[in-house]
PDB file of N, CA and C in Angstrom:
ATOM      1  N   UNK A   1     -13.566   2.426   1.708  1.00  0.00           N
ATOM      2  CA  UNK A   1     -12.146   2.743   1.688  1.00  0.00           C
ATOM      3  C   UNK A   1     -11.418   1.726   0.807  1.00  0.00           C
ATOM      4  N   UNK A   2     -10.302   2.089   0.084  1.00  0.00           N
ATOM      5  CA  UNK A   2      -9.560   1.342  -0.472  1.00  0.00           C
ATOM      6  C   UNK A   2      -8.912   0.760   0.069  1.00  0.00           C
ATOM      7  N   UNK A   3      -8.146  -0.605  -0.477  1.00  0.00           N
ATOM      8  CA  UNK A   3      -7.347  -1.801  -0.258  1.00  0.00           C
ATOM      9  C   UNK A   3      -6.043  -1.290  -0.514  1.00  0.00           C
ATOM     10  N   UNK A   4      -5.312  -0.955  -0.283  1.00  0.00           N
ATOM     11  CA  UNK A   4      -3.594  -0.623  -0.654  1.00  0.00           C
ATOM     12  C   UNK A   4      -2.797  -2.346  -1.176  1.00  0.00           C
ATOM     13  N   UNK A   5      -2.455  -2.394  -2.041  1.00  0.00           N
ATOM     14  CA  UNK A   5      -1.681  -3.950  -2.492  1.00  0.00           C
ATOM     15  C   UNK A   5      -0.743  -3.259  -3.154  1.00  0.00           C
ATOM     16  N   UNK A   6       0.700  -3.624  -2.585  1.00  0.00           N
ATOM     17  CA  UNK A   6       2.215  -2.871  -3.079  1.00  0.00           C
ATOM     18  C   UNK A   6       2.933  -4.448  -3.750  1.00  0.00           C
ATOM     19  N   UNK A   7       3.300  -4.644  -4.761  1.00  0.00           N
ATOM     20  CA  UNK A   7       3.571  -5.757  -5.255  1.00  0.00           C
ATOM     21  C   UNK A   7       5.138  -5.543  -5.748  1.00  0.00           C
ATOM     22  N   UNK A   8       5.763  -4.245  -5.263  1.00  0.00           N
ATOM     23  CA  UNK A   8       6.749  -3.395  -5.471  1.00  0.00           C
ATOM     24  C   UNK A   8       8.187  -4.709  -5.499  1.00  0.00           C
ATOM     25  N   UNK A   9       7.653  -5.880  -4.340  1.00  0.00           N
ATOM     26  CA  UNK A   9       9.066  -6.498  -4.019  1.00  0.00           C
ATOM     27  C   UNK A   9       9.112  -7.652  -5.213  1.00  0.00           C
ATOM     28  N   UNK A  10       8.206  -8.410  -5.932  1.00  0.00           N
ATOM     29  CA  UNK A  10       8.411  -8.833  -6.715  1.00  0.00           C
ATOM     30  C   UNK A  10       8.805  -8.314  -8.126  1.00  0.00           C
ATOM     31  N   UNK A  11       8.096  -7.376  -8.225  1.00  0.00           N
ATOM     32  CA  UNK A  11       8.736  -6.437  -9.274  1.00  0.00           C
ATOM     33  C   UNK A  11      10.731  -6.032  -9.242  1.00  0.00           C
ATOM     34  N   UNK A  12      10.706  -5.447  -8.324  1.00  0.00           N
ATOM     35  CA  UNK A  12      12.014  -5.085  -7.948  1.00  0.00           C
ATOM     36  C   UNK A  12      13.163  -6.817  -7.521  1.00  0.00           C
ATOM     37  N   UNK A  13      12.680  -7.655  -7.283  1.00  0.00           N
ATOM     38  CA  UNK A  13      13.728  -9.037  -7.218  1.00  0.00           C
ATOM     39  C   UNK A  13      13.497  -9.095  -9.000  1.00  0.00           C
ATOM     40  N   UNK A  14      12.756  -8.945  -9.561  1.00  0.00           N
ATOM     41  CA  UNK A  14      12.384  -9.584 -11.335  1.00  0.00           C
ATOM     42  C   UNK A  14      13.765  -8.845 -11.866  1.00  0.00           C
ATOM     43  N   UNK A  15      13.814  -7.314 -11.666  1.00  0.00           N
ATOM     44  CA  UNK A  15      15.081  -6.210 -11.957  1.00  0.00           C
ATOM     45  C   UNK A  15      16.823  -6.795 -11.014  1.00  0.00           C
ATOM     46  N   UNK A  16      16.267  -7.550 -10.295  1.00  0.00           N
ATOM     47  CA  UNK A  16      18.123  -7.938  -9.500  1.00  0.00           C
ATOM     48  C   UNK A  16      18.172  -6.685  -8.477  1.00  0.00           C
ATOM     49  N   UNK A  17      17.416  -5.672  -8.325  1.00  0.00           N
ATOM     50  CA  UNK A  17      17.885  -5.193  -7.795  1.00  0.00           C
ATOM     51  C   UNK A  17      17.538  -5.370  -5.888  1.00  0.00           C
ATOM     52  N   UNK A  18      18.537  -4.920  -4.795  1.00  0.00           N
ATOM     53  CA  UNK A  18      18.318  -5.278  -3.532  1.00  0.00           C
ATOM     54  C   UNK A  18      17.571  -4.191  -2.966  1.00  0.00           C
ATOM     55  N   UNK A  19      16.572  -3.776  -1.695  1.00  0.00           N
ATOM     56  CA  UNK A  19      15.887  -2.798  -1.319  1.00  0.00           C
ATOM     57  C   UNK A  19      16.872  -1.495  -1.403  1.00  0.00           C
ATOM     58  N   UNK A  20      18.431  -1.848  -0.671  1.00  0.00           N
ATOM     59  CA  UNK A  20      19.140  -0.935  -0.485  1.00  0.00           C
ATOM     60  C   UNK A  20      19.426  -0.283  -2.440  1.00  0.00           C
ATOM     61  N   UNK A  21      19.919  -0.657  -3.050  1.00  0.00           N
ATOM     62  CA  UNK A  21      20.016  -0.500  -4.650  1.00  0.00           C
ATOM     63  C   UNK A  21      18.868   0.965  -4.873  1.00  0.00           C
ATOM     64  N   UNK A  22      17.331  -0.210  -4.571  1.00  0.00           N
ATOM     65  CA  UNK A  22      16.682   0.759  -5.405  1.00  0.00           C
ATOM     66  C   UNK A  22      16.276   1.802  -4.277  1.00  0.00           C
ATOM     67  N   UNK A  23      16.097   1.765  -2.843  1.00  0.00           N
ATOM     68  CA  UNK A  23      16.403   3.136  -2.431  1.00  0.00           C
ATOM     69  C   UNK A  23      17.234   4.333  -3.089  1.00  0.00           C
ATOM     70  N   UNK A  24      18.039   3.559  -3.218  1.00  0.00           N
ATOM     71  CA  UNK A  24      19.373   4.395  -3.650  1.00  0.00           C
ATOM     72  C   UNK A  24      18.880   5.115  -5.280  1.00  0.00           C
ATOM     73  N   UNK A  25      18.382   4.171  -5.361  1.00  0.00           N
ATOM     74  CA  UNK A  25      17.938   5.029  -7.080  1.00  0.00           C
ATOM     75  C   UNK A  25      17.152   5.384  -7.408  1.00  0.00           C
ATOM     76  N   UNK A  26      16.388   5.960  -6.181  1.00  0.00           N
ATOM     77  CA  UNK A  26      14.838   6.340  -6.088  1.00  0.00           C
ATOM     78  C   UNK A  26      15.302   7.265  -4.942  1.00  0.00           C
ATOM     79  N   UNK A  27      16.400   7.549  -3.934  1.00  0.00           N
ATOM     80  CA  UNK A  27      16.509   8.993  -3.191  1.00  0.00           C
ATOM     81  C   UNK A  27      15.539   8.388  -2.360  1.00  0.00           C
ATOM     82  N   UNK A  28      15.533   7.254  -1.160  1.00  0.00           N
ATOM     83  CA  UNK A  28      14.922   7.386  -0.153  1.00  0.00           C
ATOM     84  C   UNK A  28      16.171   6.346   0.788  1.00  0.00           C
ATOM     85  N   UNK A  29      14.773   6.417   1.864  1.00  0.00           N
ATOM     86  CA  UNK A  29      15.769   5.433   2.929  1.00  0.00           C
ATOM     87  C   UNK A  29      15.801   3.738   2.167  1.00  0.00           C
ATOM     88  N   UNK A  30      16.212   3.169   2.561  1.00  0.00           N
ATOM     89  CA  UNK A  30      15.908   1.749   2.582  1.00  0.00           C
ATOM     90  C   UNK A  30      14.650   1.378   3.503  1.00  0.00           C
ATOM     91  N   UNK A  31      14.407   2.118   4.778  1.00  0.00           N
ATOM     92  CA  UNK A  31      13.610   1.857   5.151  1.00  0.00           C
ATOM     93  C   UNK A  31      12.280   1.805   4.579  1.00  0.00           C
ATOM     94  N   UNK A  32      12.086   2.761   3.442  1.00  0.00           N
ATOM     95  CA  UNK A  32      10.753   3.236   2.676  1.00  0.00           C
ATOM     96  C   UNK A  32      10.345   2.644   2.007  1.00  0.00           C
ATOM     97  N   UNK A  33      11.791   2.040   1.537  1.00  0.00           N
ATOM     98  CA  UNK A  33      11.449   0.677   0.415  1.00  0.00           C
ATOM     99  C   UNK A  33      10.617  -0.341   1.434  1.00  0.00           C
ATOM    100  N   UNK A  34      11.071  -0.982   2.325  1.00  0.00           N
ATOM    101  CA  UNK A  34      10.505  -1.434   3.450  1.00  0.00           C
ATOM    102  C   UNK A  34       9.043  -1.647   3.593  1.00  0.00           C
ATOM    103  N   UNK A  35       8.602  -0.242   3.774  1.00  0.00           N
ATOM    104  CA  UNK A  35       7.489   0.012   4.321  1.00  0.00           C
ATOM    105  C   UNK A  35       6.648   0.047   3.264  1.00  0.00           C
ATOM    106  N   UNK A  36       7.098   0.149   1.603  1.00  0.00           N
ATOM    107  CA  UNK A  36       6.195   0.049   0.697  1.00  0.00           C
ATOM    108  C   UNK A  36       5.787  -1.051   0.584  1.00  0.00           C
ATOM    109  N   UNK A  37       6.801  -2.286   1.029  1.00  0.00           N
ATOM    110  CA  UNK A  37       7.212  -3.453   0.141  1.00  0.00           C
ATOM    111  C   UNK A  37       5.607  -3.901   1.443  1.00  0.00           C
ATOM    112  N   UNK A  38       5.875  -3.756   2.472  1.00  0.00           N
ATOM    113  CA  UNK A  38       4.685  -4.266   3.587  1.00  0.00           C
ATOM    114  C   UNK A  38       3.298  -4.070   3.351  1.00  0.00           C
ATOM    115  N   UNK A  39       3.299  -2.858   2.651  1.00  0.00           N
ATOM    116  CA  UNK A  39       2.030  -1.847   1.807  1.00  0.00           C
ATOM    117  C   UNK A  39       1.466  -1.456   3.283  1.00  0.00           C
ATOM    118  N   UNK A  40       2.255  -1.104   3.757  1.00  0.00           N
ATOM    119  CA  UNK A  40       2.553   0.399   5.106  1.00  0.00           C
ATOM    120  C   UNK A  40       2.670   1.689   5.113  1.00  0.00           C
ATOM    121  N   UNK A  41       2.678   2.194   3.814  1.00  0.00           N
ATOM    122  CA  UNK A  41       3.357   3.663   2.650  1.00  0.00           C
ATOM    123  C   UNK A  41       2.273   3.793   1.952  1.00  0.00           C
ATOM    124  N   UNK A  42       1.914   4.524   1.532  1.00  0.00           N
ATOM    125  CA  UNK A  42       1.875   5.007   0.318  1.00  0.00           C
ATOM    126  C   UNK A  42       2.590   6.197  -0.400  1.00  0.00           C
ATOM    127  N   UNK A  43       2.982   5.970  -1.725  1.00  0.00           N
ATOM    128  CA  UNK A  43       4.096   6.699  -1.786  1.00  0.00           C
ATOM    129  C   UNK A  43       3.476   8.157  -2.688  1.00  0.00           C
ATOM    130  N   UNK A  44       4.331   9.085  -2.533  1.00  0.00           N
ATOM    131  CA  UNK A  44       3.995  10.071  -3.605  1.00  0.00           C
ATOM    132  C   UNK A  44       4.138   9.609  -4.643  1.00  0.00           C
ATOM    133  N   UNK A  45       3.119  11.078  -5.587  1.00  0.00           N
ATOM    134  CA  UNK A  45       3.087  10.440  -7.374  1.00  0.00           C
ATOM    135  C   UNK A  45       4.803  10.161  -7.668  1.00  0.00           C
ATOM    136  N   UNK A  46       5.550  11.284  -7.520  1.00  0.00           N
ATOM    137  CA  UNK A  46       6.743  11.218  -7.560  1.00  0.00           C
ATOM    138  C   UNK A  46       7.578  10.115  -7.340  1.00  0.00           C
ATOM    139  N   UNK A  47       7.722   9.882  -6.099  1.00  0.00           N
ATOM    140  CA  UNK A  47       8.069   8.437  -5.604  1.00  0.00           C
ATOM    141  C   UNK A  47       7.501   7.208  -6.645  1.00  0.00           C
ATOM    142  N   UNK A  48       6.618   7.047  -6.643  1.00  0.00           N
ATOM    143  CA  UNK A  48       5.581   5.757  -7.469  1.00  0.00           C
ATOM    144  C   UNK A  48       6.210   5.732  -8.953  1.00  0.00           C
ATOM    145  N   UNK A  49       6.186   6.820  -9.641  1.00  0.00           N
ATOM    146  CA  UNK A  49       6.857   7.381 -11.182  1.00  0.00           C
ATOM    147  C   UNK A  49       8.221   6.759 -10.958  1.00  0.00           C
ATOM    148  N   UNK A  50       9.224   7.424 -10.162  1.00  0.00           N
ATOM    149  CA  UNK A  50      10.887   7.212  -9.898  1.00  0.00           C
ATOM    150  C   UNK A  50      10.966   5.643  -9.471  1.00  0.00           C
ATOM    151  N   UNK A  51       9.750   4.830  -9.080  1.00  0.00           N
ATOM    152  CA  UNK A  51      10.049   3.443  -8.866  1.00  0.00           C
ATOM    153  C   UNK A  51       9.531   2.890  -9.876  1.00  0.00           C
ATOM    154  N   UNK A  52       8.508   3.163 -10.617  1.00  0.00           N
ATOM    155  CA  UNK A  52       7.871   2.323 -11.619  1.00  0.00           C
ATOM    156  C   UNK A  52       9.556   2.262 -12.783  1.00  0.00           C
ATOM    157  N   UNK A  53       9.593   3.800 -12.776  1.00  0.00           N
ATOM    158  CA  UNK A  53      11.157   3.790 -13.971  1.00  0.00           C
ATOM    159  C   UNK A  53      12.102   2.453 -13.285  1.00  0.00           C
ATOM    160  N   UNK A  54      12.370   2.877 -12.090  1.00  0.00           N
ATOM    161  CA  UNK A  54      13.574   1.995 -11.805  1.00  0.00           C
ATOM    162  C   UNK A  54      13.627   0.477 -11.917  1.00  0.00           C
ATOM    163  N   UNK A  55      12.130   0.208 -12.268  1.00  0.00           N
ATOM    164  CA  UNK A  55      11.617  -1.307 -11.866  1.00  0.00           C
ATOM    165  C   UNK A  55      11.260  -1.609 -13.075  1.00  0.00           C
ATOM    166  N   UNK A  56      11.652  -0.583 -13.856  1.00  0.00           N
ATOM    167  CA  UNK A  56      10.433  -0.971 -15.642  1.00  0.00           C
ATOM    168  C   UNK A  56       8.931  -1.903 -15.483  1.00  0.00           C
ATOM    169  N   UNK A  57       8.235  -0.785 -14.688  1.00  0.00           N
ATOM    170  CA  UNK A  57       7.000  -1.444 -14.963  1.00  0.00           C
ATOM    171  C   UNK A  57       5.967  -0.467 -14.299  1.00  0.00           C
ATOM    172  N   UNK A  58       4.941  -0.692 -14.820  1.00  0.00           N
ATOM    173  CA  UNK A  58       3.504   0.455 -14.936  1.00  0.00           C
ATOM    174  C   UNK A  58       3.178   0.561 -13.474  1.00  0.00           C
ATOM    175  N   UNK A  59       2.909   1.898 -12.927  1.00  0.00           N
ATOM    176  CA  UNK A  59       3.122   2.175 -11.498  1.00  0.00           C
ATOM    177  C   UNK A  59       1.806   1.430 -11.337  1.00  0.00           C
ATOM    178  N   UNK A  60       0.535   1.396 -12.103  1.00  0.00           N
ATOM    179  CA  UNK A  60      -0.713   0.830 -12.384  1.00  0.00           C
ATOM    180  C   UNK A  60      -0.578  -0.935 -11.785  1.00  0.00           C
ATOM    181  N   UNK A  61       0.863  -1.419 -12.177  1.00  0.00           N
ATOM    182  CA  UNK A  61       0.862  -3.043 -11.499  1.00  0.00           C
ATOM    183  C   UNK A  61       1.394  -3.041 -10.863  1.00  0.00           C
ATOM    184  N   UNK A  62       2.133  -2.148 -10.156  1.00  0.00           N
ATOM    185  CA  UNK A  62       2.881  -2.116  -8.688  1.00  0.00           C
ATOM    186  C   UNK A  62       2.591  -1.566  -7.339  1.00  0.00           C
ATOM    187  N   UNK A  63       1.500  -0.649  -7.980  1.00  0.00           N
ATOM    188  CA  UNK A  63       0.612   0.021  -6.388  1.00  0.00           C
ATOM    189  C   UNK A  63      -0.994  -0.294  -7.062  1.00  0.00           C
ATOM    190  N   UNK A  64      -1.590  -0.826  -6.084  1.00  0.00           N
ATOM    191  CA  UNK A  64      -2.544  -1.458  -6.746  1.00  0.00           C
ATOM    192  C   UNK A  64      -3.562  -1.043  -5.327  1.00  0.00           C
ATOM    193  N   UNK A  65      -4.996  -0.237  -5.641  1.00  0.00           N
ATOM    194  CA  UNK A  65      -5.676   0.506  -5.020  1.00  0.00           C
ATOM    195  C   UNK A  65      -7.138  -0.159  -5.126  1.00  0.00           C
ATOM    196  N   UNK A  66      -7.544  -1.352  -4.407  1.00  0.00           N
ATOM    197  CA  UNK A  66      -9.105  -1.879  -4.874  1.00  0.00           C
ATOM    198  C   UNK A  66      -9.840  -1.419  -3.945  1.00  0.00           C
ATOM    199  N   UNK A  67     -11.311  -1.140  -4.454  1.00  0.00           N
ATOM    200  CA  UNK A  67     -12.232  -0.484  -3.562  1.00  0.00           C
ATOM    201  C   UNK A  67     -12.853  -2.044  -2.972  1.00  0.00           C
ATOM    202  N   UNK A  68     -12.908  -1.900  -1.608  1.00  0.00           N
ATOM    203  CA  UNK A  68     -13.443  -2.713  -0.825  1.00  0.00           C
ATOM    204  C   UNK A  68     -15.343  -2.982  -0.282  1.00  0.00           C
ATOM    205  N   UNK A  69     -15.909  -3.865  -0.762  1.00  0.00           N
ATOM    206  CA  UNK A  69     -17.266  -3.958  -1.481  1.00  0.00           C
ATOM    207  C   UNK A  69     -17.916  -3.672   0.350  1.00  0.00           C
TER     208      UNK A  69
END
């Protein structure tokens, strides 16, 4: 099984923006932001795309999926 690593909150403090912000600019709760930021979520492609934009950066360094040996 894979490793889930969400690196979403450093990305998103690098942009200024606050959880509530980029909820808001991504159409979820704040809570979701939350639960990504914990790597508690996994998000849809959709979701992942609409945050990588909002965060300017490759959904590839922000949800990060390692197979566990």
């Amino acid at each position: 099984m894979a490793a889930f690593i969400c690196r979403l909150k450093e990305f998103r403090q690098a942009v200024g923006l606050t959880q509530e912000e980029l909820a808001n600019k991504v159409s979820v709760r704040r809570e979701t932001i939350i639960r990504l930021e914990a790597g508690k979520y996994n998000p849809s492609l959709k979701l992942a795309i609409d945050i990588a934009r909002a965060v300017k950066a490759p959904i590839e360094e922000i949800f990060i999926f390692e197979e566990e040996q």
